[in-house]
Structures are given as structure tokens and as C-alpha cells.
N, C-alpha and C. Protein backbone atom coordinates (compact mmCIF):
# COMPACT_ATOMS: atom_id res chain seq x y z
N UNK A 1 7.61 -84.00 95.06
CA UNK A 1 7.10 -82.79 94.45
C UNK A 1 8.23 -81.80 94.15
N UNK A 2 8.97 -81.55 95.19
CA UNK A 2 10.28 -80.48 94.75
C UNK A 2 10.94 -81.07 93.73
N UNK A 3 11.21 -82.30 93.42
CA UNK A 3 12.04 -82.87 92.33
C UNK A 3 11.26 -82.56 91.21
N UNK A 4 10.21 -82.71 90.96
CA UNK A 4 8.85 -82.47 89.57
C UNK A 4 9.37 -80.72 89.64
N UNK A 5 9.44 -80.08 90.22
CA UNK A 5 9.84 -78.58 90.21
C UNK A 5 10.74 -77.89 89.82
N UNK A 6 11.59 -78.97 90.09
CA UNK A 6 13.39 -78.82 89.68
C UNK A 6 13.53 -79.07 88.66
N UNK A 7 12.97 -80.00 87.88
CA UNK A 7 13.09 -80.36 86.35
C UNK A 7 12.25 -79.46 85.56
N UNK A 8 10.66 -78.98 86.09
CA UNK A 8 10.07 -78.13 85.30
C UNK A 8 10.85 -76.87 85.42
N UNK A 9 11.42 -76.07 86.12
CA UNK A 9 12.90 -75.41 86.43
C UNK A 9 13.69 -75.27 85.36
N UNK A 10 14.40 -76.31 85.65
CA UNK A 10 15.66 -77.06 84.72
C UNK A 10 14.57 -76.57 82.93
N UNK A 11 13.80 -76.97 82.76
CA UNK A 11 13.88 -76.80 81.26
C UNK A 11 13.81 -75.28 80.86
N UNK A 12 13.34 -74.06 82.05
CA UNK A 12 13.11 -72.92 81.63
C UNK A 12 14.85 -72.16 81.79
N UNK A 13 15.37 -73.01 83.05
CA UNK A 13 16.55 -71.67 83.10
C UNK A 13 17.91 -72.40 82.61
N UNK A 14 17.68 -74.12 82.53
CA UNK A 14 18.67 -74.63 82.35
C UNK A 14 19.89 -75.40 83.22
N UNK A 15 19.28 -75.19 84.55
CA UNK A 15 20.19 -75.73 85.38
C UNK A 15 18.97 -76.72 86.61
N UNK A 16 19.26 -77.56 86.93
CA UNK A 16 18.50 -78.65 87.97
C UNK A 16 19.44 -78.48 89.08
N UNK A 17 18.28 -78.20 90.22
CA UNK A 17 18.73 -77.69 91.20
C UNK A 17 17.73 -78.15 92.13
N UNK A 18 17.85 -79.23 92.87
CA UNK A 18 16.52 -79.09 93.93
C UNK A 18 16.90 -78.75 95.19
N UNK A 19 15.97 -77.65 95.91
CA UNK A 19 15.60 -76.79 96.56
C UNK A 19 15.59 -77.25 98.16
N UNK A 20 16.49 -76.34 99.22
CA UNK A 20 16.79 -76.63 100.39
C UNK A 20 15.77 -76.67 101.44
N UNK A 21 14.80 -76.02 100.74
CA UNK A 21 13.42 -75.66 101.95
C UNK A 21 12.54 -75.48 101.05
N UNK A 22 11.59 -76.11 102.34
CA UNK A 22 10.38 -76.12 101.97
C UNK A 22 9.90 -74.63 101.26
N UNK A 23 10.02 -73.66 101.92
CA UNK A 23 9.14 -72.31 101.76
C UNK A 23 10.07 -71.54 100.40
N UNK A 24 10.88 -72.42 99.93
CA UNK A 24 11.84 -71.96 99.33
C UNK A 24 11.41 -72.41 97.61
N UNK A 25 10.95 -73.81 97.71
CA UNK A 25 10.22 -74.80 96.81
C UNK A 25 9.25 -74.40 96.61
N UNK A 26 8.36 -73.53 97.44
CA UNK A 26 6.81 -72.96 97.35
C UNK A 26 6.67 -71.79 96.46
N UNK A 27 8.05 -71.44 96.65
CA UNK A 27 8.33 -69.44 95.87
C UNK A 27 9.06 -70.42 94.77
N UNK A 28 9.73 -71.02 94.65
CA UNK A 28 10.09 -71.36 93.04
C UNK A 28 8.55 -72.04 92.32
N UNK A 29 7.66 -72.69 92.74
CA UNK A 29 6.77 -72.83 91.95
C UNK A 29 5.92 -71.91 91.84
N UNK A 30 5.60 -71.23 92.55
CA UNK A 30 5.14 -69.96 92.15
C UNK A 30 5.40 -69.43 91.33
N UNK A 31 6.61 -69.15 91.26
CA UNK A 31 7.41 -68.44 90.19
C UNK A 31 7.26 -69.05 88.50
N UNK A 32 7.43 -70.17 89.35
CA UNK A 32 7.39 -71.05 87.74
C UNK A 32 6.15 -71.05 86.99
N UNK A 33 5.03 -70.92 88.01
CA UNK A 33 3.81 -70.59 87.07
C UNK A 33 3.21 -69.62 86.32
N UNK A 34 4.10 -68.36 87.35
CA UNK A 34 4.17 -66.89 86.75
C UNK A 34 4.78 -66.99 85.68
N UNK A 35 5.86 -67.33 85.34
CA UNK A 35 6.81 -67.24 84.06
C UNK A 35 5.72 -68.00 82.92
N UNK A 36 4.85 -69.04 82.87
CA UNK A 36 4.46 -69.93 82.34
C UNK A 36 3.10 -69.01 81.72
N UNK A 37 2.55 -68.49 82.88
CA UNK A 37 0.96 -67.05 83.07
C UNK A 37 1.62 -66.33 81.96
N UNK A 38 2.74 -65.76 82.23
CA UNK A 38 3.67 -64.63 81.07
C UNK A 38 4.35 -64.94 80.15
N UNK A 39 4.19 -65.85 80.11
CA UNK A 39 4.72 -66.60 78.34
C UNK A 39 3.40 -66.63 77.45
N UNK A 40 2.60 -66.91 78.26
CA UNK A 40 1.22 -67.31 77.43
C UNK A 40 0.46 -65.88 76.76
N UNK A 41 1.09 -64.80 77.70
CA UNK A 41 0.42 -63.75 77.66
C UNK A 41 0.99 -62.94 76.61
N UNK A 42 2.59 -63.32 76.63
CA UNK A 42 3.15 -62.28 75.84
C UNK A 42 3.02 -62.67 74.48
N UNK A 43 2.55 -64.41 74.29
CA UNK A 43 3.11 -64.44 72.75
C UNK A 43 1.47 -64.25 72.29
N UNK A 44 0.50 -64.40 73.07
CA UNK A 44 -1.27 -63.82 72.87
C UNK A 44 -1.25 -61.88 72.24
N UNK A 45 -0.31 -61.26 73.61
CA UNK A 45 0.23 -59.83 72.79
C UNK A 45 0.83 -59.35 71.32
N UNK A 46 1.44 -60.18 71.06
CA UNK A 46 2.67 -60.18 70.34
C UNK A 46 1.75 -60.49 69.16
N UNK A 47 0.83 -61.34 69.16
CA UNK A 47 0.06 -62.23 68.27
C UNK A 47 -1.33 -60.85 67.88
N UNK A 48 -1.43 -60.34 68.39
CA UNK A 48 -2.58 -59.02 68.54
C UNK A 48 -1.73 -58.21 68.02
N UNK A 49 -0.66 -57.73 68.37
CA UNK A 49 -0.04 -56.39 67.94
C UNK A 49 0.29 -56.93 66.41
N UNK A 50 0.96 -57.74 66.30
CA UNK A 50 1.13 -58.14 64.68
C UNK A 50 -0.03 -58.08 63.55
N UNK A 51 -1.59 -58.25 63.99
CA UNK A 51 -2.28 -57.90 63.19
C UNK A 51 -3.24 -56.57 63.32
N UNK A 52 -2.56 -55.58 64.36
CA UNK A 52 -3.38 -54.75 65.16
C UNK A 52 -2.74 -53.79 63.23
N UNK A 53 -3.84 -52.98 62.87
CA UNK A 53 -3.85 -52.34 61.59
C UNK A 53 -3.51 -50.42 62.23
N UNK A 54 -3.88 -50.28 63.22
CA UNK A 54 -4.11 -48.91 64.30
C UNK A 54 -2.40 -49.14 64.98
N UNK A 55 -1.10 -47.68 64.51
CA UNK A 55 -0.87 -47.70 65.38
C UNK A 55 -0.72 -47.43 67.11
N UNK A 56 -1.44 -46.44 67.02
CA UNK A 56 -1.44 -45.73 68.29
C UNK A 56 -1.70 -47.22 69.33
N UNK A 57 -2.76 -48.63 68.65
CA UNK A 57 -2.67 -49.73 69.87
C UNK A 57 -1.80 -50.48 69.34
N UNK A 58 -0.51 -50.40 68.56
CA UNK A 58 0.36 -51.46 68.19
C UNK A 58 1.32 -50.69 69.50
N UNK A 59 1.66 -49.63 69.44
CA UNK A 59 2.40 -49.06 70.28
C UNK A 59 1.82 -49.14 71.65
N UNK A 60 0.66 -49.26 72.12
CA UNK A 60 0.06 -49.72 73.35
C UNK A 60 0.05 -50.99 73.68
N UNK A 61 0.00 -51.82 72.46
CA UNK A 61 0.41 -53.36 72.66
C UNK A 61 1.74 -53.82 73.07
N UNK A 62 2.19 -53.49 72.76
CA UNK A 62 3.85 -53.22 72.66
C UNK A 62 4.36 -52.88 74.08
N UNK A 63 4.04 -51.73 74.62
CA UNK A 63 4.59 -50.93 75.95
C UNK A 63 3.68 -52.39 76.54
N UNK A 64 2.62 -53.05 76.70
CA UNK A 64 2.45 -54.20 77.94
C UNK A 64 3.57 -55.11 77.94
N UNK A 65 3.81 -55.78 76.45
CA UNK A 65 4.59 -56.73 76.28
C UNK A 65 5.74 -56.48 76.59
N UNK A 66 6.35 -55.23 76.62
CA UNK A 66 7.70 -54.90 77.29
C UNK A 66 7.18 -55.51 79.19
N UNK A 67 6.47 -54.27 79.37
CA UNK A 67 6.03 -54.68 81.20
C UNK A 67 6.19 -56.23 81.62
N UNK A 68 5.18 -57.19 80.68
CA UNK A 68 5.28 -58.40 80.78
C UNK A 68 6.61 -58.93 80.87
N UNK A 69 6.98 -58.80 80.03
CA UNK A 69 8.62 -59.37 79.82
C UNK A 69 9.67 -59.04 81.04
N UNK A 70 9.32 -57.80 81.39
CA UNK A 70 10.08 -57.56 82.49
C UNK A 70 10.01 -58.13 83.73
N UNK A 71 8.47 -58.53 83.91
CA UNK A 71 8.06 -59.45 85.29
C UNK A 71 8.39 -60.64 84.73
N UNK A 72 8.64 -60.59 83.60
CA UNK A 72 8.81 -62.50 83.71
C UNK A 72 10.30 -62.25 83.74
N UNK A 73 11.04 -61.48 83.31
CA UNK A 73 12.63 -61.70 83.72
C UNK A 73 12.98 -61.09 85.38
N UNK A 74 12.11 -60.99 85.93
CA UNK A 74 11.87 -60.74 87.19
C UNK A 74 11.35 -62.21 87.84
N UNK A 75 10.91 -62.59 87.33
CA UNK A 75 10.44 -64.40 88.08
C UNK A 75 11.30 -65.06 87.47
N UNK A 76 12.17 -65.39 86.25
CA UNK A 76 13.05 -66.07 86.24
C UNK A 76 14.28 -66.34 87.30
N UNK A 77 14.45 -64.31 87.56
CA UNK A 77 15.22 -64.17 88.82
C UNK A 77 15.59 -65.74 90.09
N UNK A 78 13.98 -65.09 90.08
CA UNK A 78 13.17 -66.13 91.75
C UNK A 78 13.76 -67.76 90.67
N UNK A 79 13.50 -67.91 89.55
CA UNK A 79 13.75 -69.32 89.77
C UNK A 79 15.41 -69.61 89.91
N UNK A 80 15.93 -68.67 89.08
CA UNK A 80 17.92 -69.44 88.95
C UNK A 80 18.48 -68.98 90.36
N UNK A 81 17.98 -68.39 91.59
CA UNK A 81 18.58 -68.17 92.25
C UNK A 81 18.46 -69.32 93.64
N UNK A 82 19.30 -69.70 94.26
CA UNK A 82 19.00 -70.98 95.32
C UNK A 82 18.99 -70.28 96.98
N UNK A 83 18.15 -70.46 97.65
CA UNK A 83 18.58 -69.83 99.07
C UNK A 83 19.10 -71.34 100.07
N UNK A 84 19.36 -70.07 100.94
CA UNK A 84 20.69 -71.21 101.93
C UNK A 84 19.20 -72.12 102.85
């Protein structure tokens, strides 16, 4: 299972790395599903704000998709980083 993790990993940050601990393997897939939750979400946003005709919610669409983006470069964090 950690090896299936390391490669789904490997295609988001680019580097294959499998994981020293258990509880360590548990927070990278986590992570990895979050990033996966917030990919889906942002390009669903992105996809709304582009035909949103109102700006006052293009600009409300917009300020989530920033937020989003930021937690997902916040869980990428959790994945490229390795603990001892």
C-alpha cells in the first residue's frame, strides 16, 4: 500500500519517495486525497466563475479559488516533505 502512495505521490510532486512510518504514510495519503478533493474543486470554481455574467460573484468566486489553492499548496507541503 505505501508503494501505491508513493507513485500516486510521485505523479503530483514529482519525486518517489516511499515513506518511513507507518503514521507517516497515513498523513501522506490523506494529503493526497485532499490535493485530489481541491483540484476537483478548483477547476468546478474556475469553470463557474468563467461563465458567472455578475461581477460582484466572479470576484466571490475567485477569493474561494484563491483559499482553495492555498490549502492545496498547503497539502502538497505534507506530501514533498519526508519525516525521519
Amino acid at each position: 500500500m505505501d508503494t501505491v502512495i508513493a507513485l500516486q505521490t510521485a505523479f503530483i510532486t514529482g519525486v518517489f519517495a516511499i515513506t518511513s512510518s507507518r503514521e507517516h504514510a497515513v498523513e501522506r495519503h490523506q494529503a493526497l486525497q485532499e490535493v485530489k478533493k481541491l483540484r476537483v474543486e478548483i477547476a468546478r470554481l474556475k469553470a463557474a466563475a468563467t461563465k458567472e455574467k455578475q461581477i460582484a460573484r466572479q470576484v466571490e468566486l475567485n477569493t474561494e479559488i484563491k483559499r482553495l489553492e492555498r490549502d492545496e499548496t498547503q497539502s502538497l507541503r505534507l506530501l514533498r516533505t519526508e519525516k525521519a
